[in-house]
N, C-alpha and C. Protein backbone atom coordinates (compact mmCIF):
# COMPACT_ATOMS: atom_id res chain seq x y z
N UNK A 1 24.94 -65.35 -42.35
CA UNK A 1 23.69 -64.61 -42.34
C UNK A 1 23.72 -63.56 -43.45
N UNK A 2 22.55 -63.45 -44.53
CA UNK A 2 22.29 -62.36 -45.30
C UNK A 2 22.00 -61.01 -44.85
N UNK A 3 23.23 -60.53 -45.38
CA UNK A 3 23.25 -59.07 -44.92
C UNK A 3 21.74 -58.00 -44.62
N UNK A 4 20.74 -58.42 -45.75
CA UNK A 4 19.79 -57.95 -45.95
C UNK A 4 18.62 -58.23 -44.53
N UNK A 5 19.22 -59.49 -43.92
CA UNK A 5 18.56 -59.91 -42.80
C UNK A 5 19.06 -59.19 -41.50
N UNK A 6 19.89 -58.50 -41.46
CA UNK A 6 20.72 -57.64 -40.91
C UNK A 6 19.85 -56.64 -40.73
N UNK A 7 19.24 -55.96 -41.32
CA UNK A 7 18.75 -54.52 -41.50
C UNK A 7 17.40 -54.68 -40.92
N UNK A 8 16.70 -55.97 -41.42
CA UNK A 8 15.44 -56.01 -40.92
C UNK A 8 14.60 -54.66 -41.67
N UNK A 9 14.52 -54.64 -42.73
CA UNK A 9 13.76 -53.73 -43.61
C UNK A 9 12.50 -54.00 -43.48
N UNK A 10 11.15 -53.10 -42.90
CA UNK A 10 10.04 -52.77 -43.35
C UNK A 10 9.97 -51.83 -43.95
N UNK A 11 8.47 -51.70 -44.24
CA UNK A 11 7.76 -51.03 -45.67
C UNK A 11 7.18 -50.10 -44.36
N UNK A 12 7.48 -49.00 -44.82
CA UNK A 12 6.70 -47.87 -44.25
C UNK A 12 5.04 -47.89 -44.61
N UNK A 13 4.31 -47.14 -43.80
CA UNK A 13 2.71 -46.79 -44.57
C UNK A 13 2.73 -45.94 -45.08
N UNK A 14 3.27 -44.55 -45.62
CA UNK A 14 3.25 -44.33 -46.61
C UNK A 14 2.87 -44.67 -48.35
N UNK A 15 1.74 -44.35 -48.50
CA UNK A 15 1.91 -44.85 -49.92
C UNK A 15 2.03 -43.96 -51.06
N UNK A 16 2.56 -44.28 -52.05
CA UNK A 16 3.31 -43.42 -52.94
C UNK A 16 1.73 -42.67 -53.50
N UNK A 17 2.43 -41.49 -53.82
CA UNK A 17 1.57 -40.68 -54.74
C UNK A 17 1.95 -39.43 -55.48
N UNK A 18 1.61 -38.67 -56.69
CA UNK A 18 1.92 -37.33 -57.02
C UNK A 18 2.68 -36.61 -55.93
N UNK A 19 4.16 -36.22 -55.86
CA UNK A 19 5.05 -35.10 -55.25
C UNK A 19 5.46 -36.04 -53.96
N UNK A 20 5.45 -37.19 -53.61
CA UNK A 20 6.20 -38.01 -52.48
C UNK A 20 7.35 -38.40 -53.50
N UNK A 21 8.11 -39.08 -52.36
CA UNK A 21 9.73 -39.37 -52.69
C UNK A 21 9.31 -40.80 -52.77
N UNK A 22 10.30 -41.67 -53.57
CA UNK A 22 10.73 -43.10 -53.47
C UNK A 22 12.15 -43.09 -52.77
N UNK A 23 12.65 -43.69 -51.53
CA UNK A 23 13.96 -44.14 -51.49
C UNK A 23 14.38 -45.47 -51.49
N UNK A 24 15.45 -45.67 -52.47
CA UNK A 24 15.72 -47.31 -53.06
C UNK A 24 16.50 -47.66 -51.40
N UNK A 25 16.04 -48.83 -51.07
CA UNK A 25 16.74 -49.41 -50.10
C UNK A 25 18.18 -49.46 -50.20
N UNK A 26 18.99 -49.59 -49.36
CA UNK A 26 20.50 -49.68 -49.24
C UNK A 26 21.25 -50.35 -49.98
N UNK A 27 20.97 -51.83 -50.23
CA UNK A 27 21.59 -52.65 -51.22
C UNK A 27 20.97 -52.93 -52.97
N UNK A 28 20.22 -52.28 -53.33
CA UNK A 28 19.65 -51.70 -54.45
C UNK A 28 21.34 -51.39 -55.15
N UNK A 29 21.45 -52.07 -56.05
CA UNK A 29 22.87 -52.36 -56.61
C UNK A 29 23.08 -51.79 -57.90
N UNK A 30 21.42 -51.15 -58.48
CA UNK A 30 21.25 -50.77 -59.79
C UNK A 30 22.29 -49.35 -60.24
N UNK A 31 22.50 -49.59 -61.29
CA UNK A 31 23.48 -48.20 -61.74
C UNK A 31 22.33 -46.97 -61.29
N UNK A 32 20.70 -47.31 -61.91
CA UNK A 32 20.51 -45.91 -61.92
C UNK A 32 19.31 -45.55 -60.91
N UNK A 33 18.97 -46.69 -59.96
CA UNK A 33 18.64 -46.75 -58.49
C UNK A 33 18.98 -47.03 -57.35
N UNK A 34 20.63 -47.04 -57.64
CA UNK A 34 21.05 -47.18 -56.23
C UNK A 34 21.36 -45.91 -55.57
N UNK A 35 20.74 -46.03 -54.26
CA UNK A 35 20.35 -45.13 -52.83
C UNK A 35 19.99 -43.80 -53.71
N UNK A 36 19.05 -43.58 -54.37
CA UNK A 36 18.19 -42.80 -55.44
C UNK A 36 17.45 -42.57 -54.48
N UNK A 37 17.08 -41.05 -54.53
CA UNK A 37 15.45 -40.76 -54.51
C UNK A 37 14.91 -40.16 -55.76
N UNK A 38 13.79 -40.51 -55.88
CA UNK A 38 13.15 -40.56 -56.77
C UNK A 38 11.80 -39.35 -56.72
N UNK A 39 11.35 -38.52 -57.52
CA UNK A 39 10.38 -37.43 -57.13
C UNK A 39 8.86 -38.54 -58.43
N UNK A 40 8.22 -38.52 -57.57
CA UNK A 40 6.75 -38.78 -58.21
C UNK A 40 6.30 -37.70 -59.34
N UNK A 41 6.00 -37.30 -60.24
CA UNK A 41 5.24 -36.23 -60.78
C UNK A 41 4.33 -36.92 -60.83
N UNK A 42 4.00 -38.40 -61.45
CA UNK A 42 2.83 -39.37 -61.18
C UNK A 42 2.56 -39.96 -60.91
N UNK A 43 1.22 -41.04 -60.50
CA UNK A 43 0.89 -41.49 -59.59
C UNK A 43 -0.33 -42.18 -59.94
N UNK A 44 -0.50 -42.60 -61.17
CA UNK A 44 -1.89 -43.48 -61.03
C UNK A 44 -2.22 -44.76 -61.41
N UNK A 45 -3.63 -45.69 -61.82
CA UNK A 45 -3.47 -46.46 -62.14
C UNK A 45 -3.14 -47.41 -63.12
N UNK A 46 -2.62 -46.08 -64.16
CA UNK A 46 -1.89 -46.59 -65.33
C UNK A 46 -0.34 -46.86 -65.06
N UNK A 47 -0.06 -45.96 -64.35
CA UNK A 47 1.30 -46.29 -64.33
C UNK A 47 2.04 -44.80 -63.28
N UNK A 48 3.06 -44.98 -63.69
CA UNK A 48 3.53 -43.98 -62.59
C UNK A 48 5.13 -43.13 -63.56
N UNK A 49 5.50 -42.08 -63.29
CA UNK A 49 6.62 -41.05 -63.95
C UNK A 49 6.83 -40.56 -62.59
N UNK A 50 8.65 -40.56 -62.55
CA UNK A 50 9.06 -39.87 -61.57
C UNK A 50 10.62 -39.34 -62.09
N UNK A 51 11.34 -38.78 -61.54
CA UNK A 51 12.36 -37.85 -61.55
C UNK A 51 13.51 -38.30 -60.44
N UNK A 52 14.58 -38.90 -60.77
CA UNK A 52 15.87 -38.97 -59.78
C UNK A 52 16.58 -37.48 -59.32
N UNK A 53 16.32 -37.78 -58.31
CA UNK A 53 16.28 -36.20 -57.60
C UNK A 53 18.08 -36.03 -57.37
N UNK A 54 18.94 -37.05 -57.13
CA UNK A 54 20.27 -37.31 -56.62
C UNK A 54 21.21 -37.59 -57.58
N UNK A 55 20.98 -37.91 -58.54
CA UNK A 55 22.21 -38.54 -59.63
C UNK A 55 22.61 -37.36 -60.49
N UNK A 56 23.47 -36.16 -60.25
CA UNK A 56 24.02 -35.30 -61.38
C UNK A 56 24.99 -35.64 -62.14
N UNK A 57 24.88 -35.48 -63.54
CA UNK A 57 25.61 -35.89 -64.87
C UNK A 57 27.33 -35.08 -64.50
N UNK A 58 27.56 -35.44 -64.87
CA UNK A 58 28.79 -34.46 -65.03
C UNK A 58 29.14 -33.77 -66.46
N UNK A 59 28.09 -33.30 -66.08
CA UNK A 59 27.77 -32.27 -67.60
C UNK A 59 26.80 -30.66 -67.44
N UNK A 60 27.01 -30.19 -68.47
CA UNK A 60 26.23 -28.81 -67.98
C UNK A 60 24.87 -29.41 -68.84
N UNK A 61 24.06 -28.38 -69.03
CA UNK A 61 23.05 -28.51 -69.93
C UNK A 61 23.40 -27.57 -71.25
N UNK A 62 24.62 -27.10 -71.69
CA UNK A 62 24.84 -26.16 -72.68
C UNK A 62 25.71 -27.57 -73.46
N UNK A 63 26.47 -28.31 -72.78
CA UNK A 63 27.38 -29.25 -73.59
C UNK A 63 26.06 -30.44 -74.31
N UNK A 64 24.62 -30.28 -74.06
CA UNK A 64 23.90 -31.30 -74.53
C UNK A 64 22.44 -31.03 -75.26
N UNK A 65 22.90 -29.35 -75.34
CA UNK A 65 21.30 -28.70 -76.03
C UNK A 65 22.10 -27.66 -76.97
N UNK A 66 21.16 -27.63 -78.20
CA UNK A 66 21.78 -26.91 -78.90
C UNK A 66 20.19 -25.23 -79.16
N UNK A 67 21.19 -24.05 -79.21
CA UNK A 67 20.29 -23.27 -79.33
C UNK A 67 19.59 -22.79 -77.75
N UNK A 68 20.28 -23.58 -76.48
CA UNK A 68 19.85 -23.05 -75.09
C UNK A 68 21.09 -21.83 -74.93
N UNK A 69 20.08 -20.68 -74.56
CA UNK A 69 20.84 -19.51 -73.86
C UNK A 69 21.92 -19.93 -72.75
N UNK A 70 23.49 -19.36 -72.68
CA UNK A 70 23.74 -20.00 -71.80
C UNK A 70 23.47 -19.83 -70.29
N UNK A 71 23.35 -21.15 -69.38
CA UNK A 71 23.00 -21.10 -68.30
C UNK A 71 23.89 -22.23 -67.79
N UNK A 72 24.45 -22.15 -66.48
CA UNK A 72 25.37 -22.87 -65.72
C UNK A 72 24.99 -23.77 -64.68
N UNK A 73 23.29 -24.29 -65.49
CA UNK A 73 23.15 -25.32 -64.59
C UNK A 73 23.44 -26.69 -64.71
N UNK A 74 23.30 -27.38 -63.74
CA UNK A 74 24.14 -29.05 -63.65
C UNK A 74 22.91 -29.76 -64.45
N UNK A 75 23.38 -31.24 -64.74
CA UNK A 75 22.51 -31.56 -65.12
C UNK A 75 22.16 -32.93 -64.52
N UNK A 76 20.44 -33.50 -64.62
CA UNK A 76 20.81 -34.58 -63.65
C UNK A 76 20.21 -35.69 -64.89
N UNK A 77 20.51 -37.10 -64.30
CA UNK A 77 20.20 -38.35 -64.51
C UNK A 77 18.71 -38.82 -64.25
N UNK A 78 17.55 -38.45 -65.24
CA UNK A 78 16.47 -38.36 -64.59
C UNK A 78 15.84 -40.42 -64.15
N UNK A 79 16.48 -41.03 -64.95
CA UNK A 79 16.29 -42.36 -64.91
C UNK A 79 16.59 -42.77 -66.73
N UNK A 80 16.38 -44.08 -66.85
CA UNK A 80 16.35 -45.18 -67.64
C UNK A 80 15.78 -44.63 -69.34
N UNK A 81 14.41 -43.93 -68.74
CA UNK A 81 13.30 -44.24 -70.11
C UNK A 81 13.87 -42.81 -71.10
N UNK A 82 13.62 -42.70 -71.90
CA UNK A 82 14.24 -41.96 -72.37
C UNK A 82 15.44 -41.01 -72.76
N UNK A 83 16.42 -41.79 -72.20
CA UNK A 83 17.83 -40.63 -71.66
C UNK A 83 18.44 -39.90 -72.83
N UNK A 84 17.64 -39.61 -73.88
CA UNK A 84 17.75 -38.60 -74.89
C UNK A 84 17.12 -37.31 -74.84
N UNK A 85 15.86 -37.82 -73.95
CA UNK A 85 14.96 -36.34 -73.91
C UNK A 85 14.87 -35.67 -72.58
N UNK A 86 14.80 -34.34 -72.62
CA UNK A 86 15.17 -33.12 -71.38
C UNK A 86 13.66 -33.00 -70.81
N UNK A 87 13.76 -33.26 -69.54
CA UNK A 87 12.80 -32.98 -68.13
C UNK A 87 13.37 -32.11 -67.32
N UNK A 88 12.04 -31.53 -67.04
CA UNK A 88 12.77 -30.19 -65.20
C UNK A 88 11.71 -29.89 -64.59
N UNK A 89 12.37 -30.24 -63.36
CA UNK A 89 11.36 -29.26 -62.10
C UNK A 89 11.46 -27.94 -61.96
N UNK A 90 10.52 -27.09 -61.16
CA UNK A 90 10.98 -25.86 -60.95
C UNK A 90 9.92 -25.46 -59.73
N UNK A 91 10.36 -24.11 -59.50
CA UNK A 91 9.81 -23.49 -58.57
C UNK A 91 9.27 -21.97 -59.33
N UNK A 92 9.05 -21.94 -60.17
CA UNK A 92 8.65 -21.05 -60.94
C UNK A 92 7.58 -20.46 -61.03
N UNK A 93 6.59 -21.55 -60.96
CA UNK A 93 5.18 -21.67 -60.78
C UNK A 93 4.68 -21.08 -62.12
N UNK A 94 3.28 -20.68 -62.55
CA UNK A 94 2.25 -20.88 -63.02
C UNK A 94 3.28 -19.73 -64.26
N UNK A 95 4.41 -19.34 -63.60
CA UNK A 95 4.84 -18.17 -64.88
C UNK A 95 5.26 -19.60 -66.14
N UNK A 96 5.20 -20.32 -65.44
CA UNK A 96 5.58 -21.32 -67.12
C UNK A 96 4.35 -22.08 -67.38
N UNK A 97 3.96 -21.76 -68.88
CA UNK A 97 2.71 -22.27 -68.86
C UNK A 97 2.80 -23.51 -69.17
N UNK A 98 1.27 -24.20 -68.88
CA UNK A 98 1.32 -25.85 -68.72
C UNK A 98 1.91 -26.41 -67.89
N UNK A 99 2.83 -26.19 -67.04
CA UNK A 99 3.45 -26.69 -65.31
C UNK A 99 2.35 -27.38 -64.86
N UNK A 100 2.91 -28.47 -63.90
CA UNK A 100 1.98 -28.95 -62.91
C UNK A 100 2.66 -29.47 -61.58
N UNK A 101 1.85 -28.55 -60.31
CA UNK A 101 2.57 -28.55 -59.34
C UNK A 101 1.93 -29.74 -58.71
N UNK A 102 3.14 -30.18 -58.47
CA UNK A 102 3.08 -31.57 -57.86
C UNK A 102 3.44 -31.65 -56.38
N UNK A 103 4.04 -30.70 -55.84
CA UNK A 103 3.63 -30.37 -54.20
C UNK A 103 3.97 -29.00 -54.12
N UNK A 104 3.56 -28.38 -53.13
CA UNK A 104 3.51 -27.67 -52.71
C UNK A 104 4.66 -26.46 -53.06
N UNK A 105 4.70 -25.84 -54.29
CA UNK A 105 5.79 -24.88 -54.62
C UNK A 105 7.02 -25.15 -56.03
N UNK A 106 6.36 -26.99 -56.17
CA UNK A 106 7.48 -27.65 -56.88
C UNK A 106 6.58 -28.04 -58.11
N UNK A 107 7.39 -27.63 -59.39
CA UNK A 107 6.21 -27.84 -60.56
C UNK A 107 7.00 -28.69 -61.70
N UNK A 108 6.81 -29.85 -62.44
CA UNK A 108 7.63 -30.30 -63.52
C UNK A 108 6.96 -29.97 -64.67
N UNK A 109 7.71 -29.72 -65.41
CA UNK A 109 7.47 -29.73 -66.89
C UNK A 109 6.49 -28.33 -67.47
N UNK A 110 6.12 -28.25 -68.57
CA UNK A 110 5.73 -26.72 -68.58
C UNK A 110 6.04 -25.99 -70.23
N UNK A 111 5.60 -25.40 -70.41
CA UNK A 111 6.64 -24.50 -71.93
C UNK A 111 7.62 -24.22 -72.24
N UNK A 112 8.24 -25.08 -72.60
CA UNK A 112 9.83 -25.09 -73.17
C UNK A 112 10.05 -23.45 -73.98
N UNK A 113 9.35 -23.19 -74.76
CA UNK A 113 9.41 -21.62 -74.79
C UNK A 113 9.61 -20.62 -74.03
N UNK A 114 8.51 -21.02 -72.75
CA UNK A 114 8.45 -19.98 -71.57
C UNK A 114 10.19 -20.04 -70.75
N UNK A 115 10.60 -21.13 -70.90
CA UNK A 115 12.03 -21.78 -70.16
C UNK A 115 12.93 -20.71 -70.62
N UNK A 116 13.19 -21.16 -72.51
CA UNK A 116 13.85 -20.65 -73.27
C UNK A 116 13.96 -18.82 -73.16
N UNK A 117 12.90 -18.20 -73.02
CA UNK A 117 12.74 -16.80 -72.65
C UNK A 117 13.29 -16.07 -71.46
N UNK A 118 12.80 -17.36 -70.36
CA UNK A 118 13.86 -17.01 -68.95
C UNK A 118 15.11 -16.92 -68.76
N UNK A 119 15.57 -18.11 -69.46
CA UNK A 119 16.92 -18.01 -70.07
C UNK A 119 17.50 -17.15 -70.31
N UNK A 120 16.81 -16.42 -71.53
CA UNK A 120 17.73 -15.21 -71.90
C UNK A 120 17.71 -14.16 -71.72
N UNK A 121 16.38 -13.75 -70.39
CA UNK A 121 16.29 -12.56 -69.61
C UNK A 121 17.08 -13.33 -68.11
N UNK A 122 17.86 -14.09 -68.19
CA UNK A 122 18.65 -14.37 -66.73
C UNK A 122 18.11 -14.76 -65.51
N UNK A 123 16.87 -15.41 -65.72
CA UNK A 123 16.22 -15.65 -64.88
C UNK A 123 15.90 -17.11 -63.66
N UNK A 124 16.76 -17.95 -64.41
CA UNK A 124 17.05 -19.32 -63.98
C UNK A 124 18.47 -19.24 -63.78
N UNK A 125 18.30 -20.08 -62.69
CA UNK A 125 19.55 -20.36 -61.52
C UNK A 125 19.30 -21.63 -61.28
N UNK A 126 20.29 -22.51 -60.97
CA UNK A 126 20.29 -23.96 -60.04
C UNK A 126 18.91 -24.08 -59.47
N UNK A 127 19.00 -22.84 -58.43
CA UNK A 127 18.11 -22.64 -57.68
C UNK A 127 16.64 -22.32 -57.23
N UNK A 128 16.41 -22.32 -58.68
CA UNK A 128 15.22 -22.53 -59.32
C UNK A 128 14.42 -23.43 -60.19
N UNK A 129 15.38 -24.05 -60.69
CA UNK A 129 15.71 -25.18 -61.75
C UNK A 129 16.07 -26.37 -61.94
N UNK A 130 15.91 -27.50 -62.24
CA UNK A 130 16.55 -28.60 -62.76
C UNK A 130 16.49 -29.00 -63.73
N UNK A 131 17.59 -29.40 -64.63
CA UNK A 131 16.95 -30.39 -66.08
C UNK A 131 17.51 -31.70 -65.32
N UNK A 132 16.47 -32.69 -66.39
CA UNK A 132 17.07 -33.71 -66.19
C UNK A 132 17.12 -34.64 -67.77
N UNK A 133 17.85 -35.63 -67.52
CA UNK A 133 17.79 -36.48 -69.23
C UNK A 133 17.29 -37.82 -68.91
N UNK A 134 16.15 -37.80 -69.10
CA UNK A 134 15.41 -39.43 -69.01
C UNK A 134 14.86 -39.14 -67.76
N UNK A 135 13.58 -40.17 -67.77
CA UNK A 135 12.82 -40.46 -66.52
C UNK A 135 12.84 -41.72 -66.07
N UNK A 136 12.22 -41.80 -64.99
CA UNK A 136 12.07 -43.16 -64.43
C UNK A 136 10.36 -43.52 -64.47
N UNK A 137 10.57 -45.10 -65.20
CA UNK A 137 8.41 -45.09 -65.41
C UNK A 137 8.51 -47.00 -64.93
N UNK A 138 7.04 -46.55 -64.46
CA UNK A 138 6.61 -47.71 -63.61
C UNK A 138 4.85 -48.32 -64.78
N UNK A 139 5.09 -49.15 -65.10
CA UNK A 139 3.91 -49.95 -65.34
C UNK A 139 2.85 -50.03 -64.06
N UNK A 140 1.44 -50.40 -64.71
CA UNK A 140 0.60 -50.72 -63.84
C UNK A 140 1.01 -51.14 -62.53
N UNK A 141 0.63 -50.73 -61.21
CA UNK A 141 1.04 -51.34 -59.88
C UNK A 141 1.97 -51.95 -59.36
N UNK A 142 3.35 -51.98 -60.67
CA UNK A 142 4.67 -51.99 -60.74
C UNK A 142 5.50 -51.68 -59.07
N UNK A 143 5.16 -50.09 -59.09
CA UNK A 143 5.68 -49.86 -58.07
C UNK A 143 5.23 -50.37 -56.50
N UNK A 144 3.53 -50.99 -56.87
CA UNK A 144 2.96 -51.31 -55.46
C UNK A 144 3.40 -52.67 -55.46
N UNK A 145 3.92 -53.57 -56.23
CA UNK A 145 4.72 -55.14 -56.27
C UNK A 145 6.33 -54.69 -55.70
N UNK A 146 6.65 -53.17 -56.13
CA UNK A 146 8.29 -53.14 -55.47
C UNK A 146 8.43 -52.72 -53.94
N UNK A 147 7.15 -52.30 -53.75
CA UNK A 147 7.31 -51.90 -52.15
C UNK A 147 6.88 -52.88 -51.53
N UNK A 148 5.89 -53.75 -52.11
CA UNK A 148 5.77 -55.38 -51.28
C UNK A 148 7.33 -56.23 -50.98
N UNK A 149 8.35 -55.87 -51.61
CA UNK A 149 9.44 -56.49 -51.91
C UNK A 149 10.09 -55.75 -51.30
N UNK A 150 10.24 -54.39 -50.27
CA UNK A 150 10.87 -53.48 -49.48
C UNK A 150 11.66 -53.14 -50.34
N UNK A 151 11.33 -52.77 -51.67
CA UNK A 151 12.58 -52.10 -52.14
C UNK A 151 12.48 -50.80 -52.76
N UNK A 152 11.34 -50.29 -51.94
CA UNK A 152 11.82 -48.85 -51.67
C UNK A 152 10.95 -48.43 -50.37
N UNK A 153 11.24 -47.21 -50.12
CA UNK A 153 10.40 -46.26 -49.22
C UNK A 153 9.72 -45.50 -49.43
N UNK A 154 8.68 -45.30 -48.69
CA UNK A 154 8.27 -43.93 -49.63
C UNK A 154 8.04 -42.46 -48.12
N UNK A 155 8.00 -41.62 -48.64
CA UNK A 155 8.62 -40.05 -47.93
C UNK A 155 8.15 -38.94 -48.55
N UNK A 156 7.91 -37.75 -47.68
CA UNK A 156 7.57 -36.57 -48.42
C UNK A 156 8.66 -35.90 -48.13
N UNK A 157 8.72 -34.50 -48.93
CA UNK A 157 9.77 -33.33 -48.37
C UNK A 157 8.79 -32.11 -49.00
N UNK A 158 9.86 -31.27 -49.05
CA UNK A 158 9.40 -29.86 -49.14
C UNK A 158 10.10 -29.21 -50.63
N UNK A 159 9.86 -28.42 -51.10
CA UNK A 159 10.37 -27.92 -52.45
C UNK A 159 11.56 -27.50 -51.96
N UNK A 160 12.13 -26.79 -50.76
CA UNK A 160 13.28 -26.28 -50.60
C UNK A 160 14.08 -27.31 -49.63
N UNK A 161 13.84 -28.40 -49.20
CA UNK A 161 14.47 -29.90 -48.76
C UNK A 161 15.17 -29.83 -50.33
N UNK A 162 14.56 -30.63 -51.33
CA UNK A 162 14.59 -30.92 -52.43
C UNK A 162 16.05 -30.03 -53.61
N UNK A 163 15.74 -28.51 -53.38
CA UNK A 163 16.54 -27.82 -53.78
C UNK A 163 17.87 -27.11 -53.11
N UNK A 164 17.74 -27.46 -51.77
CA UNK A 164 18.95 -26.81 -51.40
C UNK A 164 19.64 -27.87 -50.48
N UNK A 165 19.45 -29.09 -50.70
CA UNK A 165 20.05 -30.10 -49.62
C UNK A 165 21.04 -30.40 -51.11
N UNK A 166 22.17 -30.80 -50.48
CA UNK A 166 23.49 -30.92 -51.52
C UNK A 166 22.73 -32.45 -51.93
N UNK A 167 22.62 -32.81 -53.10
CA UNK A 167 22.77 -33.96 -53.81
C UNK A 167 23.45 -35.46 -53.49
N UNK A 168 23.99 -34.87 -53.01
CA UNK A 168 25.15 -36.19 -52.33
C UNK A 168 24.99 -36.69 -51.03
N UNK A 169 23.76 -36.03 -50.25
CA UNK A 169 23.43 -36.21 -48.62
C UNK A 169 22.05 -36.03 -49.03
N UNK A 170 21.25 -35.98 -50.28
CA UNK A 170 19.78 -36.09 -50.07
C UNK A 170 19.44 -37.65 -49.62
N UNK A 171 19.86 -38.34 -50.33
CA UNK A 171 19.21 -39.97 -49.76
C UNK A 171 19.45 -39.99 -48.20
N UNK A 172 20.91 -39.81 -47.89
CA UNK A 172 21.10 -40.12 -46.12
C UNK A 172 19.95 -38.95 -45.41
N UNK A 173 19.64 -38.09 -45.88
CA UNK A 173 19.37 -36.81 -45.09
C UNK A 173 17.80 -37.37 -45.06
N UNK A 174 17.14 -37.78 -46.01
CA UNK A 174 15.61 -38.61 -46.13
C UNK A 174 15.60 -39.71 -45.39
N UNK A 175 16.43 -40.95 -45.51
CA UNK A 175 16.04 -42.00 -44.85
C UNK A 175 16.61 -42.04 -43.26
N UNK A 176 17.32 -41.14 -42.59
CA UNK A 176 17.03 -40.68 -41.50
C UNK A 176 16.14 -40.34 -41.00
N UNK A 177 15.08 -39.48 -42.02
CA UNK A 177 14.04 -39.04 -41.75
C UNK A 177 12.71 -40.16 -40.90
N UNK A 178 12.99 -41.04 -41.99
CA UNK A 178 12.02 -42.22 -41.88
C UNK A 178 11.93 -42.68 -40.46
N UNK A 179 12.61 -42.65 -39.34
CA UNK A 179 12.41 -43.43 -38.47
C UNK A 179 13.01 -44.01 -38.21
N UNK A 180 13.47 -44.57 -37.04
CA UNK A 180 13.91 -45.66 -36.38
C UNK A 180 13.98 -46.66 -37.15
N UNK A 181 12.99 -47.39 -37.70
CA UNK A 181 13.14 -49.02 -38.09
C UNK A 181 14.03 -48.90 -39.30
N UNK A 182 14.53 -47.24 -40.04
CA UNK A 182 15.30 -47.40 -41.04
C UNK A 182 16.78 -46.70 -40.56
N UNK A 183 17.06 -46.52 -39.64
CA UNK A 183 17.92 -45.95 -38.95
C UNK A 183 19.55 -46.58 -39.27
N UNK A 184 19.66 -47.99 -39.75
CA UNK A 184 20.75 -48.16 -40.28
C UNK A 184 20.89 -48.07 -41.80
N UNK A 185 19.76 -48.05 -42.61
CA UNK A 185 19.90 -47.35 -43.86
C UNK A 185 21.31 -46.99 -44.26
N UNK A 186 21.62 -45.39 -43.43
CA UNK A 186 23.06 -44.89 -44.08
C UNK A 186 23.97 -45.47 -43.73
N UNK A 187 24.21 -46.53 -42.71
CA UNK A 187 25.34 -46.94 -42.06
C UNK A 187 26.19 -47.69 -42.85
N UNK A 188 25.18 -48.78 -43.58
CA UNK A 188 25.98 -49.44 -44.80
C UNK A 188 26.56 -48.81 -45.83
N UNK A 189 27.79 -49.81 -45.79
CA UNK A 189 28.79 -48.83 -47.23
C UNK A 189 27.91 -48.97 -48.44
N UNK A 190 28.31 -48.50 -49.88
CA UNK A 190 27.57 -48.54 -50.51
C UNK A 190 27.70 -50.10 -51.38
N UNK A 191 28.91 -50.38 -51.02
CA UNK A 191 29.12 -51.92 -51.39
C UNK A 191 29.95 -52.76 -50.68
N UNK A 192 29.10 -53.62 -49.47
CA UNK A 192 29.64 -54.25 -48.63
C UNK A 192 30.62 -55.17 -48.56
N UNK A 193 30.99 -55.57 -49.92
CA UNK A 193 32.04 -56.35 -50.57
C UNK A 193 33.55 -56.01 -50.17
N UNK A 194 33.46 -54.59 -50.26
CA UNK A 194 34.52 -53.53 -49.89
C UNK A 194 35.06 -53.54 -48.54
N UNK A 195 34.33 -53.82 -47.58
CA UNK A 195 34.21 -53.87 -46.04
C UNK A 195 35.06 -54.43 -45.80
């Protein structure tokens, strides 16, 4: 019997939109979507941009920018498309201009100037902050063909879910969330081969 038949995966009703989560199903084997959540900044019928909320680099953001004030934050794996160019969320709000809050407290992207200034009045912390390197992008209804295929979930949280849940227990700590019918989600190793 296929393991996958095991789990009995449905598709939640949830449907994705601006500031909901994606979570990649359990056996999602991909380097840079496996057991990922994923943050929406978009959501339409062109296509869709989102942010890997779980994958940190093992790198700072001073070892990969030149001319950033230093700051001792981590850096994360934002996805695939671009993994040359710098993305971040924040909680900053409207003090960075051009931001757009995408739920409730949580804003991506914004004036790289305004960033740069915070910086060097000490004003960014982890805890306010994320960079990330590369995004994750979905073609036309892309993502509504991957959730026909249960291979992902979709979920809301909160700006401070998001920022203060350790990285390494955000996926288990979400698809708990989901309910019952996803309730063995975390149980599987991450590669059953191993078992």
């Amino acid at each position: 019997m296929k393991i996958d038949r095991l789990v009995q995966i449905k598709s939640n009703n949830l449907k994705p939109a601006k500031g909901r989560l994606l979570l990649s199903e359990p056996f999602m084997g991909d380097y840079y979507f496996g057991r990922s959540v994923i943050l929406l900044a978009e959501y339409n019928k062109e296509g869709s941009f989102g942010l890997i909320l779980n994958k940190p680099i093992n790198k700072h953001l001073n070892e990969v920018t030149e001319d950033f004030p230093e700051l001792s934050a981590p850096l994360f794996l934002g996805g695939p498309v671009e993994s040359n160019r710098l993305f971040f969320i924040h909680t900053l709000g409207d003090v960075v201009d051009g931001s757009v809050e995408v739920l409730k407290g949580l804003y991506w992207g914004g004036n790289m100037e305004d960033i740069l200034e915070m910086a060097q009045l000490k004003k960014l912390t982890p805890e306010n902050i994320r960079f990330f390197l590369g995004y994750s992008g979905w073609g036309a209804h892309q993502i509504d063909d991957e959730l026909k295929r249960n291979s992902w979930a979709v979920t809301t949280a909160t700006a401070d879910l998001i920022f203060k849940t350790k990285t390494d227990l955000l996926w288990k700590k979400l698809t708990r969330k989901l309910g019952s019918e996803y309730r063995l989600w975390d149980k599987f190793p991450v590669n059953p081969n191993l078992n």
